[in-house]
Structures are given as structure tokens and as C-alpha cells.
N, C-alpha and C. Protein backbone atom coordinates (compact mmCIF):
# COMPACT_ATOMS: atom_id res chain seq x y z
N UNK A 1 1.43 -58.78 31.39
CA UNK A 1 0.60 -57.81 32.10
C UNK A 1 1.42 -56.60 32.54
N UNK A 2 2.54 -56.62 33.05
CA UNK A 2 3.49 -55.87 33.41
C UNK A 2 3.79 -55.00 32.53
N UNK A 3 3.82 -55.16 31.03
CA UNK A 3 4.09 -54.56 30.48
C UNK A 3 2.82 -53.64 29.73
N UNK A 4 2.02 -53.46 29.72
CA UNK A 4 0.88 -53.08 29.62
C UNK A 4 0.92 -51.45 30.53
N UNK A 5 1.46 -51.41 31.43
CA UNK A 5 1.43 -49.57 32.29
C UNK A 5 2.82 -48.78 31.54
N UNK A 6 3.54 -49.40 30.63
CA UNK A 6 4.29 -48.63 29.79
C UNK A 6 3.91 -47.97 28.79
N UNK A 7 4.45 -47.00 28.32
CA UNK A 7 3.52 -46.05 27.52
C UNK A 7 3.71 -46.74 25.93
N UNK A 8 2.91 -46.36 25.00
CA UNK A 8 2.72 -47.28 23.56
C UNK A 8 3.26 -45.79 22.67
N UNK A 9 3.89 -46.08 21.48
CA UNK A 9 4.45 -44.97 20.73
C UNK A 9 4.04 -44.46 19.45
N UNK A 10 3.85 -43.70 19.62
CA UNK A 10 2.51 -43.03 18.81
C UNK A 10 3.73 -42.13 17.25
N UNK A 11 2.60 -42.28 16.29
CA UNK A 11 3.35 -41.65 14.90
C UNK A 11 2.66 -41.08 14.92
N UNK A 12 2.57 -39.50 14.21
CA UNK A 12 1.00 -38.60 13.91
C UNK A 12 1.91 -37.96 12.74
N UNK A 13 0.87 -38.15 12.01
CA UNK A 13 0.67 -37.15 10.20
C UNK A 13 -0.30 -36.00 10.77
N UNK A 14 0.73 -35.03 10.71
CA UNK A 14 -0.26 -33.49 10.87
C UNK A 14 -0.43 -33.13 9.72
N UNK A 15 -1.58 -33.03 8.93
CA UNK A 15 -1.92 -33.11 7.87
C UNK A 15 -3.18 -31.47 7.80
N UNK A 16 -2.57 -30.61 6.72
CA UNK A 16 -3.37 -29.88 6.37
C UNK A 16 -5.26 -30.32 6.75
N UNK A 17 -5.34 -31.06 6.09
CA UNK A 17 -7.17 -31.46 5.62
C UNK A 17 -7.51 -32.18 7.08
N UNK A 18 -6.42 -33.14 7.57
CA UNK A 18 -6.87 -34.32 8.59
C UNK A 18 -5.47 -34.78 9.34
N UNK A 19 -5.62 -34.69 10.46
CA UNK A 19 -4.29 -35.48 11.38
C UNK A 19 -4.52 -36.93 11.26
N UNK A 20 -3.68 -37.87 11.52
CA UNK A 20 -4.11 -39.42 11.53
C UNK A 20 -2.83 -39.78 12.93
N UNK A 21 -3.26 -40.57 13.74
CA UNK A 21 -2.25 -41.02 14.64
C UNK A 21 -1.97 -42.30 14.67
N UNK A 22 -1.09 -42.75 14.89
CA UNK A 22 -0.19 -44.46 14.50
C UNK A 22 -0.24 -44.85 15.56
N UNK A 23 -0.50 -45.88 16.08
CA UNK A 23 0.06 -46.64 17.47
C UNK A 23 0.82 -47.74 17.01
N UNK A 24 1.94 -48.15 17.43
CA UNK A 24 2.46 -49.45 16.89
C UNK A 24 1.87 -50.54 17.53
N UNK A 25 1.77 -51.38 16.39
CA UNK A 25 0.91 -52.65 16.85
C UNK A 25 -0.87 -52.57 16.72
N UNK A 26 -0.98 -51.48 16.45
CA UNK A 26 -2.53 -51.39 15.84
C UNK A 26 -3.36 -50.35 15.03
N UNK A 27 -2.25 -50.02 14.51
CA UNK A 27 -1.99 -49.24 13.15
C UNK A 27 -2.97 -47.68 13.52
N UNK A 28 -3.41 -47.32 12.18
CA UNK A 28 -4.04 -45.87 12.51
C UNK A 28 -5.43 -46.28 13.78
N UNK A 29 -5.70 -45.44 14.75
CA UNK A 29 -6.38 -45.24 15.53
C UNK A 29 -7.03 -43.89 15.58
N UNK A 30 -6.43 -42.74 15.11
CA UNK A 30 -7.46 -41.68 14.81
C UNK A 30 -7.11 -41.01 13.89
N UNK A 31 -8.47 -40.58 12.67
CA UNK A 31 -8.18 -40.05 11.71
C UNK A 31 -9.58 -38.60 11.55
N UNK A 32 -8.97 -37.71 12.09
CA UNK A 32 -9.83 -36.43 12.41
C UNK A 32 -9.21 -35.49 11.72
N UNK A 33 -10.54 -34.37 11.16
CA UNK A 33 -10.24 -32.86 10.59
C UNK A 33 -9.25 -32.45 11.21
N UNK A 34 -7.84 -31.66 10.65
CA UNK A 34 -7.09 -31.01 11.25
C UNK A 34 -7.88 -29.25 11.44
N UNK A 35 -9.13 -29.30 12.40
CA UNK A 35 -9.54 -28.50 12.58
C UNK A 35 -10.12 -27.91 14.15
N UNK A 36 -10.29 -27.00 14.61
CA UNK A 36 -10.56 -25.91 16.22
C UNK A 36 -10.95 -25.48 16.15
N UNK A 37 -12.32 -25.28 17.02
CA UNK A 37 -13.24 -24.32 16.94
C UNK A 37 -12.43 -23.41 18.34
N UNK A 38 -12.64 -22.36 18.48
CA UNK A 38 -12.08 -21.51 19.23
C UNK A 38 -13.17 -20.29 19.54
N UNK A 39 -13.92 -19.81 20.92
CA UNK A 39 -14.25 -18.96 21.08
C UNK A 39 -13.44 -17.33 21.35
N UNK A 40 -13.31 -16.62 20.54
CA UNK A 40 -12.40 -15.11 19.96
C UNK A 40 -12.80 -15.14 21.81
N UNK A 41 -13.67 -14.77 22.46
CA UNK A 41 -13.95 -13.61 23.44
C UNK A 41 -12.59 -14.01 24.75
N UNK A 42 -13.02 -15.41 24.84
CA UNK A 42 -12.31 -16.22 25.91
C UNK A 42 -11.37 -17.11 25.84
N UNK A 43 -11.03 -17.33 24.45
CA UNK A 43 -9.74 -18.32 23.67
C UNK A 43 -9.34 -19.23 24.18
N UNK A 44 -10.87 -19.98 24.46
CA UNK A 44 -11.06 -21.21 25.23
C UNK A 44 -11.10 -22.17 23.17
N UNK A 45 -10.68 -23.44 23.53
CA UNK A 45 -11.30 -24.62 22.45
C UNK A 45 -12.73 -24.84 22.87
N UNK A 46 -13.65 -24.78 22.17
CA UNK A 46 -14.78 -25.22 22.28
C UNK A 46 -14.67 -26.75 21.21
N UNK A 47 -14.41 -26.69 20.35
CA UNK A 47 -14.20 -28.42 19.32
C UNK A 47 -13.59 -28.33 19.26
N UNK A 48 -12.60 -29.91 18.82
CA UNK A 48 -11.57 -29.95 17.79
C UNK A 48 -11.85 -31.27 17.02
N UNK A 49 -11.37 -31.07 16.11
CA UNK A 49 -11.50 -32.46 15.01
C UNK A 49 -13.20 -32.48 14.01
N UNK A 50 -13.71 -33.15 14.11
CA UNK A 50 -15.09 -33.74 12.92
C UNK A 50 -16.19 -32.71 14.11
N UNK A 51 -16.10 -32.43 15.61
CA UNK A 51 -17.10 -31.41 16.20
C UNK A 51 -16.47 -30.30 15.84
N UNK A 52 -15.36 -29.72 15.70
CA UNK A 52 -15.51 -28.94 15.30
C UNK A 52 -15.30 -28.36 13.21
N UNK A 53 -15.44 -29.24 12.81
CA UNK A 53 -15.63 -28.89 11.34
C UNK A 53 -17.31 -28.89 10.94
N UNK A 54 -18.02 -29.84 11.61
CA UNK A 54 -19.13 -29.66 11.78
C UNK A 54 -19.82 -27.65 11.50
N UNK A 55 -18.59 -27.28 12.49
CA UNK A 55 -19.03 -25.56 13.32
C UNK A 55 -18.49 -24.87 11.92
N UNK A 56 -17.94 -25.21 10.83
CA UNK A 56 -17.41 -24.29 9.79
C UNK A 56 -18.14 -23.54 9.02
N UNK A 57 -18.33 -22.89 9.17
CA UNK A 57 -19.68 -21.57 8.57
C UNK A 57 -20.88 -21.28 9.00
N UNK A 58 -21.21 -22.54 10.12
CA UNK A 58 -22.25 -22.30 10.65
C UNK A 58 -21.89 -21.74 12.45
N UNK A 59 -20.91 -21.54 12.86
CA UNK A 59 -20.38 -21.33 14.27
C UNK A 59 -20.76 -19.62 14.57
N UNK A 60 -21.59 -19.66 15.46
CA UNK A 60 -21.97 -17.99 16.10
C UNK A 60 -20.81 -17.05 16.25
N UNK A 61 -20.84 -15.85 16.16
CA UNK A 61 -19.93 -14.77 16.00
C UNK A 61 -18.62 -15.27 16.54
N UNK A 62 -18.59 -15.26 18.05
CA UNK A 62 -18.03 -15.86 18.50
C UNK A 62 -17.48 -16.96 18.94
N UNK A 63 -17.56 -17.79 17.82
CA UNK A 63 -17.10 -18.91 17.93
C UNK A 63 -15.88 -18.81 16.53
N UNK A 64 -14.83 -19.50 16.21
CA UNK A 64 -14.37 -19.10 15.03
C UNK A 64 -13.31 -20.48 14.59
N UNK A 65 -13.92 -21.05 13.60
CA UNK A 65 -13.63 -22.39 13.75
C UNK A 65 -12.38 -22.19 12.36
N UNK A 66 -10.76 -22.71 13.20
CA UNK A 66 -9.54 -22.76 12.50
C UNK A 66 -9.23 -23.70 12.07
N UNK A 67 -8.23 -23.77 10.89
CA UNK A 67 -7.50 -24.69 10.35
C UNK A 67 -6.60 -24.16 10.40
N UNK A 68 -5.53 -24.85 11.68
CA UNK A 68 -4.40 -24.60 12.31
C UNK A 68 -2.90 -24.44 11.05
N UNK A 69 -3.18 -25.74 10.12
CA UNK A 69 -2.46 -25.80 9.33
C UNK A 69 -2.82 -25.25 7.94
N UNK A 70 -1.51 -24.85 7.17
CA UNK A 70 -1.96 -24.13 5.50
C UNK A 70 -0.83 -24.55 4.78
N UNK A 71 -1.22 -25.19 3.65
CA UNK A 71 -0.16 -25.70 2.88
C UNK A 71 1.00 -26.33 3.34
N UNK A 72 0.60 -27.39 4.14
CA UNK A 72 1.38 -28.28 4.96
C UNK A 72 2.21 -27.54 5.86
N UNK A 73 2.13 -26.64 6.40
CA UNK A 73 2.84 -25.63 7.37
C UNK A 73 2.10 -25.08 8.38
N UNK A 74 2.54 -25.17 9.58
CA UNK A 74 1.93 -24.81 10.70
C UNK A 74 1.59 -23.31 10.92
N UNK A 75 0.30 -22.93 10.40
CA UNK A 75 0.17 -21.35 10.74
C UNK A 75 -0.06 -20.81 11.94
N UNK A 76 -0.53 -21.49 12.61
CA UNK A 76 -1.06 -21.01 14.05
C UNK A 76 -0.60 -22.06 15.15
N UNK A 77 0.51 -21.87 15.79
CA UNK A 77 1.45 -22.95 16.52
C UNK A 77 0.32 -22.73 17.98
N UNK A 78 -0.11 -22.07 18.60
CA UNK A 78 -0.81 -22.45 19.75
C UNK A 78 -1.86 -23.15 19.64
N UNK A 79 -2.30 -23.22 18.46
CA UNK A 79 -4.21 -24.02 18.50
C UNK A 79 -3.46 -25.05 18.00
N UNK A 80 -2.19 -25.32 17.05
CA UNK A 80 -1.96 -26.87 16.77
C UNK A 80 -1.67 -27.16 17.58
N UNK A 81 -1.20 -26.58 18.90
CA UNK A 81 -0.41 -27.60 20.15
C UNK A 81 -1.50 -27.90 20.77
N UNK A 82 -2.91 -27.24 20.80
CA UNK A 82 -4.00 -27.31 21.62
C UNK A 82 -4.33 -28.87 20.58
N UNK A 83 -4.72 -28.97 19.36
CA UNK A 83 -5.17 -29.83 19.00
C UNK A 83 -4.86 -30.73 18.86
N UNK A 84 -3.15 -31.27 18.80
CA UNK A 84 -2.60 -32.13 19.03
C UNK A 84 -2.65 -33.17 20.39
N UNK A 85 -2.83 -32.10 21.78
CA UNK A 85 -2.93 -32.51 23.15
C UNK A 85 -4.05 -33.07 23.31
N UNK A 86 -5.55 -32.19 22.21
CA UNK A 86 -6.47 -32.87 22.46
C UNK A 86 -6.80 -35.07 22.09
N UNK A 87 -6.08 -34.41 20.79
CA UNK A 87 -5.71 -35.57 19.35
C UNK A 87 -4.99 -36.64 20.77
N UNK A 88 -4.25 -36.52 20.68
CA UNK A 88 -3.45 -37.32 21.61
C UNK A 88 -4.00 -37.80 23.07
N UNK A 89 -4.73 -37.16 24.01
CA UNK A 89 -5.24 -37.47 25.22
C UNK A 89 -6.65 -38.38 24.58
N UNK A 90 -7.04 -38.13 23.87
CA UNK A 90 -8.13 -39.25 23.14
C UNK A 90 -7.48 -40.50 22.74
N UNK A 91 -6.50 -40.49 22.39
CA UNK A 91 -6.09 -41.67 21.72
C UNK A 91 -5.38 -42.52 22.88
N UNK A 92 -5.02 -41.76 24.12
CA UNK A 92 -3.93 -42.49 24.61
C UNK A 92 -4.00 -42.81 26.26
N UNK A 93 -5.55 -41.85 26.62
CA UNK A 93 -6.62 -42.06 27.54
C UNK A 93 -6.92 -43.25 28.03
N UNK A 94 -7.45 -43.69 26.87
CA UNK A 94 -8.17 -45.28 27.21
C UNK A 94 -7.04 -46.62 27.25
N UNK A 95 -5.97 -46.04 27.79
CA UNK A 95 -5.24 -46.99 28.42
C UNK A 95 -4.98 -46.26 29.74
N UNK A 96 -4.81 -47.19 30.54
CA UNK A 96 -4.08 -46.79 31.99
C UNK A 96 -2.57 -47.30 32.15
N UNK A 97 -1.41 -46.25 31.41
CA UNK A 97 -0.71 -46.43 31.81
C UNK A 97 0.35 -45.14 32.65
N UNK A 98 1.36 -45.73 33.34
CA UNK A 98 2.21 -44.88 33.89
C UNK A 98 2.81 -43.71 33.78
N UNK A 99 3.34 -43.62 31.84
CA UNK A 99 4.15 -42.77 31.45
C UNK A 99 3.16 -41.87 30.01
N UNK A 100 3.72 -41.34 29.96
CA UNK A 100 3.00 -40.61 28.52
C UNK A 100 3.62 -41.34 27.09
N UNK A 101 3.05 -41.19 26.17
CA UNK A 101 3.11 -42.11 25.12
C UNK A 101 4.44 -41.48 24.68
N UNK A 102 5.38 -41.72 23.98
CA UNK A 102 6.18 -41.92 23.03
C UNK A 102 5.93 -41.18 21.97
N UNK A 103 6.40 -39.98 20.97
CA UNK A 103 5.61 -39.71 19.72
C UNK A 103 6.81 -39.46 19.02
């Protein structure tokens, strides 16, 4: 039980098409569009992942839905750090532990 509020260590494939994240001991746990919807006006995230690929051609002026990554290379380093934090606080949420995960 004790050991359970320690943090679990996470692998992630940042992947052009789709991120996937590893937990050890229970293999892939999320496998989402490497994609962000982003409103231009207020450069707030409105989606990230399968809500926001959903928004890809159909997203209002202002909405402008990215693919952070291009040819396995990080083009846009602030929306991947946004989508990663998101990627990651989903996956690592639904435990209650002490420390932040391991990656």
C-alpha cells in the first residue's frame, strides 16, 4: 500500500500522426492524435488529442487545430509542451500519488 503514493514511470512515443504513453507494469495506456486545437485570438488550448482532430477542417475561424509535430520533428515546441502536460495529467491523474511521474 505504501508504495502506491510513489510516482509510476512513464515512456511516451511523440509521434508525428499519434503520441502513445507507457506506464511500466501496464503497458500502453494512451494512444491519442498528436494533435491541438488552439484558439489564434486568446492562445488558449481549446482540444488536444481525438477532440481535437475531430476540429480539423471543420474548427471556426478562430479556432486553428495543429499538428505540433512534422516529419518526426518538433515544429512548434510550445503547443507540444502544452500537449504533452495535457497527455500526461490524463494519464497520471487517476492515481493519487505524492510525486510526479517519472518520464
Amino acid at each position: 500500500m505504501f508504495w502506491k503514493f510513489f510516482s509510476s514511470d512513464l515512456a511516451i512515443d511523440l509521434g508525428t500522426a499519434n503520441t502513445l504513453i507507457f506506464v511500466e507494469g501496464k503497458g500502453i495506456v494512451l494512444r491519442e492524435p498528436s494533435v491541438v486545437a488552439i484558439n489564434t485570438q486568446t492562445n488558449e488550448v481549446q482540444a488536444v488529442g481525438s477532440d481535437a482532430k475531430e476540429m480539423l477542417g471543420r474548427a471556426p475561424g478562430n479556432i486553428e487545430a495543429i499538428r505540433p509535430m512534422k516529419d518526426g520533428v518538433i515544429a512548434h515546441f510550445e503547443v507540444t509542451e502544452k500537449m504533452l502536460r495535457h497527455f500526461i495529467r490524463k494519464v497520471h491523474n487517476n492515481r493519487k500519488t505524492l510525486v510526479r511521474p517519472r518520464v
